[in-house]
N, C-alpha and C. Protein backbone atom coordinates (compact mmCIF):
# COMPACT_ATOMS: atom_id res chain seq x y z
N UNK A 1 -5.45 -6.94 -10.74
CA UNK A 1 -4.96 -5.76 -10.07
C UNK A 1 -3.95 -5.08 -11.00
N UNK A 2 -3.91 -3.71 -11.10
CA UNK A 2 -3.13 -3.07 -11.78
C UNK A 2 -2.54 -1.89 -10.83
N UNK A 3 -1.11 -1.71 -10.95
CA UNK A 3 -0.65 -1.10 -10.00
C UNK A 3 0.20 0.18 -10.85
N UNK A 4 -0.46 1.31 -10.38
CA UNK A 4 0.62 2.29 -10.55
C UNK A 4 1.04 3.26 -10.04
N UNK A 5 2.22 3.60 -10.63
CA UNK A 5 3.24 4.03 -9.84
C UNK A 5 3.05 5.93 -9.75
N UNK A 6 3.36 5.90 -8.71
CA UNK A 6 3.20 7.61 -8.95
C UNK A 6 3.32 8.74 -9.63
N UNK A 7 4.57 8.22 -10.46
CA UNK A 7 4.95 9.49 -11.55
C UNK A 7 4.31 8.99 -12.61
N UNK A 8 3.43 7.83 -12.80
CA UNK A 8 3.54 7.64 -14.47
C UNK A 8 1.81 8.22 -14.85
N UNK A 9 1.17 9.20 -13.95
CA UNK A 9 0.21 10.01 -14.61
C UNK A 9 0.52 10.98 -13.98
N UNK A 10 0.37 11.71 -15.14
CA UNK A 10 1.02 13.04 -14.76
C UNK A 10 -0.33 14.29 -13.94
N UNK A 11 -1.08 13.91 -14.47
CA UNK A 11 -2.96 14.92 -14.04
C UNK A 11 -3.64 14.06 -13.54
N UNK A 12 -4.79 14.26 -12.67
CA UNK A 12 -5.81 14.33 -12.04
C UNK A 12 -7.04 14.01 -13.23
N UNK A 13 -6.77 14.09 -14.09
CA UNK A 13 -8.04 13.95 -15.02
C UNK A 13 -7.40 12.81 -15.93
N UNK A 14 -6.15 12.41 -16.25
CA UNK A 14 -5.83 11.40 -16.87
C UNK A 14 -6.21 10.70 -15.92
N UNK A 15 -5.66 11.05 -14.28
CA UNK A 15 -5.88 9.36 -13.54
C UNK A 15 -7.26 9.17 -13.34
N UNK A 16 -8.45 9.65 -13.59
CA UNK A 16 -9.87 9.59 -13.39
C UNK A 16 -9.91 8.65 -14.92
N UNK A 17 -9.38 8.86 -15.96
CA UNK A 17 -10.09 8.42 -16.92
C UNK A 17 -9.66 7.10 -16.71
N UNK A 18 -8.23 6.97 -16.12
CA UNK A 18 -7.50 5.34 -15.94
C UNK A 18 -8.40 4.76 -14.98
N UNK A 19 -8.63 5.30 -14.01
CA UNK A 19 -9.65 4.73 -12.59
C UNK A 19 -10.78 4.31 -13.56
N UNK A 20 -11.50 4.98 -13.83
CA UNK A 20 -13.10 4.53 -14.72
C UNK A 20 -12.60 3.11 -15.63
N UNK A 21 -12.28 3.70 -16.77
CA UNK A 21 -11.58 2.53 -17.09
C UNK A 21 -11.12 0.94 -16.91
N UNK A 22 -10.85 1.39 -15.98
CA UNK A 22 -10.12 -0.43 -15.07
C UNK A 22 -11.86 -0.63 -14.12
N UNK A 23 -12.07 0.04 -13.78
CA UNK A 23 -13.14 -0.26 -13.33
C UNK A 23 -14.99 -0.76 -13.52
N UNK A 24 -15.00 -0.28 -15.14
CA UNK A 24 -15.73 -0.88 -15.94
C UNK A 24 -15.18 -2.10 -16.58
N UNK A 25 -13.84 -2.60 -16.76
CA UNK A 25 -13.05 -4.14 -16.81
C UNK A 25 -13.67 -4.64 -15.44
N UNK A 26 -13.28 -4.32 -14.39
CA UNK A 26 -13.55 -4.93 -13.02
C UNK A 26 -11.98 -5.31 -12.76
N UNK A 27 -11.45 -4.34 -13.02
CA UNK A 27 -10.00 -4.34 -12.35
C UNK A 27 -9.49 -3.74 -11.19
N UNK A 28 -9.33 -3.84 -10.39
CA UNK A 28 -8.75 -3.21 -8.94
C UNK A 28 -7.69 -2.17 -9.42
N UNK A 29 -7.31 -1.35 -8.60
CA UNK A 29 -6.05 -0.46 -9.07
C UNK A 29 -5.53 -0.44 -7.31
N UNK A 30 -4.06 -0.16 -8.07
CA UNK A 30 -3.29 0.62 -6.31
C UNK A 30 -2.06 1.53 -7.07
N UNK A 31 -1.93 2.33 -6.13
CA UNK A 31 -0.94 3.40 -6.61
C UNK A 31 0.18 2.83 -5.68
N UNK A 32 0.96 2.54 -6.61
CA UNK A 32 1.91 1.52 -5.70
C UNK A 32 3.41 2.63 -5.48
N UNK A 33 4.13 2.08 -4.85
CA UNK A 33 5.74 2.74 -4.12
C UNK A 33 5.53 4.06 -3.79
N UNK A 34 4.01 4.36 -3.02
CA UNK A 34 3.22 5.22 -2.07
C UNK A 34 4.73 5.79 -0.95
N UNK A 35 5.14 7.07 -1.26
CA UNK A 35 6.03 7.28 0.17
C UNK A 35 7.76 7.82 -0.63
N UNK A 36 7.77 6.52 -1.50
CA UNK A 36 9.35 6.76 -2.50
C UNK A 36 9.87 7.86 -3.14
N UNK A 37 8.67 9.02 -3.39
CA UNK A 37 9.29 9.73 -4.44
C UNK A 37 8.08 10.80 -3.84
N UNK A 38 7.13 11.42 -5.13
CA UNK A 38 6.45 12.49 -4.95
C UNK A 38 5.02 12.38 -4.79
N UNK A 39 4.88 11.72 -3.48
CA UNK A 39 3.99 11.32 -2.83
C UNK A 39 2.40 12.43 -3.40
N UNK A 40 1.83 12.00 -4.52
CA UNK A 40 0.67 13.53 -4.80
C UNK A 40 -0.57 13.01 -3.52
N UNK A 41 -0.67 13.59 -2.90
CA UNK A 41 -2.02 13.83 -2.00
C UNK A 41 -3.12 14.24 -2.40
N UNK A 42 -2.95 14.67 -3.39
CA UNK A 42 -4.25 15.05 -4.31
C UNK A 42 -5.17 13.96 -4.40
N UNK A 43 -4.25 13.12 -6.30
CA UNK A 43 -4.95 12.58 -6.28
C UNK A 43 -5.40 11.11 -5.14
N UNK A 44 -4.55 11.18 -4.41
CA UNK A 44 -5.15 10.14 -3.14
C UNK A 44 -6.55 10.01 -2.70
N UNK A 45 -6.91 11.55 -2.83
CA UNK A 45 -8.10 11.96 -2.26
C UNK A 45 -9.11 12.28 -3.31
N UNK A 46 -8.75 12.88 -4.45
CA UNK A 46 -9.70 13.36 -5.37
C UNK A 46 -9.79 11.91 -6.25
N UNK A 47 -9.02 11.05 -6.56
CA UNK A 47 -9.29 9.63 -7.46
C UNK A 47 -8.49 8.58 -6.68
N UNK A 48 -9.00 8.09 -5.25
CA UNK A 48 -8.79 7.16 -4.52
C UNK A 48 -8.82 5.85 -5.32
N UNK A 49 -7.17 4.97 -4.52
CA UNK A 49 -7.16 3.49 -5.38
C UNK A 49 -8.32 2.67 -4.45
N UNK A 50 -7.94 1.50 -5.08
CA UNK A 50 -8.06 0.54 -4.32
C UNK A 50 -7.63 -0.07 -3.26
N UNK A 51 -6.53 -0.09 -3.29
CA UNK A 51 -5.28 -0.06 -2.49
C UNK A 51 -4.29 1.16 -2.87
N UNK A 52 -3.72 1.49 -1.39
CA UNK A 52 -2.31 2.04 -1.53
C UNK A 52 -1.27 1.20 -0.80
N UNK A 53 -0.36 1.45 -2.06
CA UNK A 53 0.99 0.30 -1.56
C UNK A 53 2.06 1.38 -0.33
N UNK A 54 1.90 0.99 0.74
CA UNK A 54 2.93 2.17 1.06
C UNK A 54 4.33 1.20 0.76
N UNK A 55 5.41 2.07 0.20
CA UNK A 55 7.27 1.71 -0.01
C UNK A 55 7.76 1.41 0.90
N UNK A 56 8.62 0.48 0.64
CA UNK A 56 9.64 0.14 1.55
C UNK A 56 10.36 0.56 2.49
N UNK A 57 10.74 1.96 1.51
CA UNK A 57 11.32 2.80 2.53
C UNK A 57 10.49 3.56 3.92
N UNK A 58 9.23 3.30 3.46
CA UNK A 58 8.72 4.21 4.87
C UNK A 58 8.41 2.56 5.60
N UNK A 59 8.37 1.52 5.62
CA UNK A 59 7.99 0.29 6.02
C UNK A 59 9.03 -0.68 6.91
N UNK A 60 10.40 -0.32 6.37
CA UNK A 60 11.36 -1.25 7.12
C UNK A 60 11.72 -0.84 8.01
N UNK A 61 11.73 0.62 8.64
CA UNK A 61 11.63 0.77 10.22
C UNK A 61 10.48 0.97 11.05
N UNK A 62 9.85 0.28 10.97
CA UNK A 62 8.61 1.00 11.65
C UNK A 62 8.36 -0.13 12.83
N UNK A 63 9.26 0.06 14.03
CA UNK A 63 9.05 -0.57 14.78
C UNK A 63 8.95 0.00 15.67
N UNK A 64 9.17 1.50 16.34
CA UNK A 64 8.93 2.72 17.35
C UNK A 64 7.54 3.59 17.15
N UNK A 65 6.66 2.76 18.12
CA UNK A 65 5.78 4.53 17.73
C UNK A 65 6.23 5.71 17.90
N UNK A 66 6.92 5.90 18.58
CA UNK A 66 7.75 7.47 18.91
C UNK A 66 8.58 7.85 17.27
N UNK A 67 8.77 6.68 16.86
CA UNK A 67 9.88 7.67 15.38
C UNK A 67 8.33 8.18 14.54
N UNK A 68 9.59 9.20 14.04
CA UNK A 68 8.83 10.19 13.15
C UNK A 68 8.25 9.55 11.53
N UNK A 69 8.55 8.52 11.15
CA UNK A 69 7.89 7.15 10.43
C UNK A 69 7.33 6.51 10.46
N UNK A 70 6.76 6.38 12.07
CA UNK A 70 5.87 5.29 12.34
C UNK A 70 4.58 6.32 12.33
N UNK A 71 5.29 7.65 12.91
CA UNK A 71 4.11 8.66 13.27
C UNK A 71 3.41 9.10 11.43
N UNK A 72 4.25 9.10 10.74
CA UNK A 72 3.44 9.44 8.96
C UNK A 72 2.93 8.74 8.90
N UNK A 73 3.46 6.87 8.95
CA UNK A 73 2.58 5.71 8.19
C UNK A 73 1.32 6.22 9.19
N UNK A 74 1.04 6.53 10.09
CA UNK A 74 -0.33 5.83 11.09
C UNK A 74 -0.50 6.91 10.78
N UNK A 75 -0.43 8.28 10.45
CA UNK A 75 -1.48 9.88 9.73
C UNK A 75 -2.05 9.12 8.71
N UNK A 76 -0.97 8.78 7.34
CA UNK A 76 -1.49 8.19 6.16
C UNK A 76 -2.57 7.19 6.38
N UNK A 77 -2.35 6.04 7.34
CA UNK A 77 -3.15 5.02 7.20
C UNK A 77 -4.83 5.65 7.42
N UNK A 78 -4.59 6.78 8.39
CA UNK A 78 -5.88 7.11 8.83
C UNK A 78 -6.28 7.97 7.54
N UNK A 79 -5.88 8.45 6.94
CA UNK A 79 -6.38 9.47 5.79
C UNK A 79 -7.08 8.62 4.63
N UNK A 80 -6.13 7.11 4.37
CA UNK A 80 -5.93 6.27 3.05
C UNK A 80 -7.83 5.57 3.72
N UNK A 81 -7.51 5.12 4.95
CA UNK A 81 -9.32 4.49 5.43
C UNK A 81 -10.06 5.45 5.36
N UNK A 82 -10.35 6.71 5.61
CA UNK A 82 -11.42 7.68 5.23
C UNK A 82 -11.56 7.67 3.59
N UNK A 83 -11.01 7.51 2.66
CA UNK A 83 -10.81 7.77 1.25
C UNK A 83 -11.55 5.71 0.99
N UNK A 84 -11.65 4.93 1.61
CA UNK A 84 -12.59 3.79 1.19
C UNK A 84 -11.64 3.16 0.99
N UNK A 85 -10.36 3.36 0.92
CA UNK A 85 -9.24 2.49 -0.07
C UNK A 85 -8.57 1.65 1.06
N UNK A 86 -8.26 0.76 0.58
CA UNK A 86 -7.08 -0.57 1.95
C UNK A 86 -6.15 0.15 1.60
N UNK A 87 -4.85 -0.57 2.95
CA UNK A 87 -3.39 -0.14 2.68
C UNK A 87 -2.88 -1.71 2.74
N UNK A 88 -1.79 -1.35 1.64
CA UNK A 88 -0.52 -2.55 2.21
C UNK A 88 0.89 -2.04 1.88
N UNK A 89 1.22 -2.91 3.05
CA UNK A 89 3.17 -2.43 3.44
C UNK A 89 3.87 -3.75 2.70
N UNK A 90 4.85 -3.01 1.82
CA UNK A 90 5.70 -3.36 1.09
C UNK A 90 6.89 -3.66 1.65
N UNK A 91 7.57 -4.38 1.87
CA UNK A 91 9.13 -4.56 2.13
C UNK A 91 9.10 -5.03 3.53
N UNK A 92 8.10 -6.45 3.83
CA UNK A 92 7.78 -6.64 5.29
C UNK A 92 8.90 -7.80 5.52
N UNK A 93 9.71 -7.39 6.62
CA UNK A 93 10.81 -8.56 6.77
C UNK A 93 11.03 -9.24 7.90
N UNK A 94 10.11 -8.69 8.65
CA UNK A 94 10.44 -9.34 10.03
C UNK A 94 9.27 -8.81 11.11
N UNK A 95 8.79 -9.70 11.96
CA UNK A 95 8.02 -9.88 12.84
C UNK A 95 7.64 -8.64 13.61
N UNK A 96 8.53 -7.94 13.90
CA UNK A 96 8.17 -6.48 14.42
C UNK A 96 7.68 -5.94 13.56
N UNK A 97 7.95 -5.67 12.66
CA UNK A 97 7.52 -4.95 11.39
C UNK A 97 5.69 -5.14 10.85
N UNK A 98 5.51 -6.78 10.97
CA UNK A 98 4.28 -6.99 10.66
C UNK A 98 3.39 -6.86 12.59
N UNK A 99 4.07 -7.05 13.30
CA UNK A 99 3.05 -6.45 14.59
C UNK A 99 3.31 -4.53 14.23
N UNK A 100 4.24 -3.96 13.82
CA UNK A 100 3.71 -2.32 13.52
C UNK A 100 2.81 -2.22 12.59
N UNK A 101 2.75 -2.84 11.53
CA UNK A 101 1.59 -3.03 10.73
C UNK A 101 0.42 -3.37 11.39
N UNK A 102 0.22 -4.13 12.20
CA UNK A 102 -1.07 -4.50 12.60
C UNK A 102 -1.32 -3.98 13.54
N UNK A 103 -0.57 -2.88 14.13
CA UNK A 103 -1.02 -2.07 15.15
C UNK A 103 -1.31 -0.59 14.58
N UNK A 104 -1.37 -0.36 13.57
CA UNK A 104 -1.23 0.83 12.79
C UNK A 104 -2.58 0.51 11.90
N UNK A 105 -3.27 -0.66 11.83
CA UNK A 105 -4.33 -1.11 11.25
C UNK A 105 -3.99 -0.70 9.87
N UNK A 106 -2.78 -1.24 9.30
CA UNK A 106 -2.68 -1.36 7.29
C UNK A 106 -3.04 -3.16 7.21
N UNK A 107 -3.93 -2.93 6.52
CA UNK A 107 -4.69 -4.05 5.68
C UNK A 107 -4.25 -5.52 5.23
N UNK A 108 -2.79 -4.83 4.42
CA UNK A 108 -2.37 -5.73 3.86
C UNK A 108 -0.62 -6.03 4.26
N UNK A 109 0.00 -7.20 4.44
CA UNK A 109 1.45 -6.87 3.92
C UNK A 109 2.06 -7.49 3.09
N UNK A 110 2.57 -7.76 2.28
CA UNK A 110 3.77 -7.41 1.29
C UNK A 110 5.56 -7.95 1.60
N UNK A 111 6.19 -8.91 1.37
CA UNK A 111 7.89 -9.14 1.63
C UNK A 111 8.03 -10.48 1.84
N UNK A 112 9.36 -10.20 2.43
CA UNK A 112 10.02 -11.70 2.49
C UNK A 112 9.39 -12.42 3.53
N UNK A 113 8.85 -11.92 4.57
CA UNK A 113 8.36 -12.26 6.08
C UNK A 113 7.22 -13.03 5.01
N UNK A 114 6.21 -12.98 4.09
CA UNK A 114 5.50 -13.58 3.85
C UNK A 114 5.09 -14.49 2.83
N UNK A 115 6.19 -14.30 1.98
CA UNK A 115 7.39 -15.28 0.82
C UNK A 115 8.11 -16.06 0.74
N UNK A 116 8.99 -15.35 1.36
CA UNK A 116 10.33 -16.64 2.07
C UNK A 116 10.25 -16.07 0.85
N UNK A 117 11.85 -17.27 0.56
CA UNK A 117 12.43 -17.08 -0.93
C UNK A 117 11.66 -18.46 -1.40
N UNK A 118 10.62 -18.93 -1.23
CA UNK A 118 9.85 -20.07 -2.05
C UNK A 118 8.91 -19.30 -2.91
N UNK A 119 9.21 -20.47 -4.20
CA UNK A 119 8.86 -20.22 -5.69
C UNK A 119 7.55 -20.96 -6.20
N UNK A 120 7.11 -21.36 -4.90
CA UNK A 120 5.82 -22.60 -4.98
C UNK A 120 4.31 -21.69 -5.39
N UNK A 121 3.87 -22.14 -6.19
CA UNK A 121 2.66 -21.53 -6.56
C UNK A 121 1.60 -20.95 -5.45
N UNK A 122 1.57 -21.70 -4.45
CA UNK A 122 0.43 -21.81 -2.62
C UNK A 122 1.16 -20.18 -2.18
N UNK A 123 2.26 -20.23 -2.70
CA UNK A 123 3.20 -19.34 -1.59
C UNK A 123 2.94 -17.41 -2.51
N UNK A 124 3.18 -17.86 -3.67
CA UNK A 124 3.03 -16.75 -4.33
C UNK A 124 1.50 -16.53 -4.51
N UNK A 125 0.33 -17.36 -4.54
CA UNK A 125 -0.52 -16.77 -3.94
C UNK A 125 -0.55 -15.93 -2.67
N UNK A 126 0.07 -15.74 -1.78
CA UNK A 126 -0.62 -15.24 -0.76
C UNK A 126 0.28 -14.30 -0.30
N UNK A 127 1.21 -13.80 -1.49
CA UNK A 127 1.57 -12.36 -1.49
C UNK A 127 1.21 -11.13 -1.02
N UNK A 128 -0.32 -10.99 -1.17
CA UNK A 128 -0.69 -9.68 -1.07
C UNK A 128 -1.31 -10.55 0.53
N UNK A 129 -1.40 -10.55 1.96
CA UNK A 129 -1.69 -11.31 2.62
C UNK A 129 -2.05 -10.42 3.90
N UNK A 130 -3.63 -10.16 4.12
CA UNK A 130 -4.94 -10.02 5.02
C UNK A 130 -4.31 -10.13 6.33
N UNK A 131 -4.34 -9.54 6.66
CA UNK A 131 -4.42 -9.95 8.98
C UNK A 131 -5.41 -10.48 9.13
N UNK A 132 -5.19 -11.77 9.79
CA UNK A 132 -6.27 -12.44 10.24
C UNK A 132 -7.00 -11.60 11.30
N UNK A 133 -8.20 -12.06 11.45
CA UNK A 133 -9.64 -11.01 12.28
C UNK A 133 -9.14 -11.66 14.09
């Protein structure tokens, strides 16, 4: 998996040549800290990742459907599944947080809730970590 970050292509035709690219390797891509900065919608849609990482910052409150945060992540999530691509939430710390995730249907989550602070190999596998069916 190769993850990048939003500002570091600057065009729509560089990030097509990076997408092709990783993808004749058989590399996954995600446009990661999705939300932090200058969110392009473009290419979301015109050179869809693999994943989008949504940031922390839109992730650590999202425990109200009524806030106006919970209401973007669940627009985005629905836009990011029409485009073929998974989502995962970054900066997951606590139990509410991963039931708003799984009620918002994002893919993946991401944090301490699924880390702990253990350094054990089992554990850092399962970082990037699926909702069970």
């Amino acid at each position: 998996m190769c993850e990048i970050h939003e500002a570091a292509v600057p065009d729509l035709k560089h990030m097509a040549e990076i997408r092709s690219g990783l993808q004749v390797l058989g590399v996954r891509f995600a446009y990661d800290d999705f939300g932090a900065g200058q969110a392009r919608l473009l290419e979301l849609v015109k050179e869809p990742p693999d994943i989008l990482k949504f940031d922390y910052s839109l992730i650590s409150g999202l425990t109200s459907p009524a806030a106006t945060t919970y209401q973007l992540v669940k627009t985005l999530t629905e836009l990011v599944n029409k485009t073929g691509s998974k989502t995962l939430a970054e900066g997951v710390e606590s139990e509410d947080v991963v039931r708003a995730c799984r009620q918002l249907g994002i893919d993946y989550i991401q944090g301490f809730f699924t880390a702990g602070s253990s350094r054990s190999p089992r554990i850092q596998s399962i970082l990037y970590r699926p909702f069970e069916q």
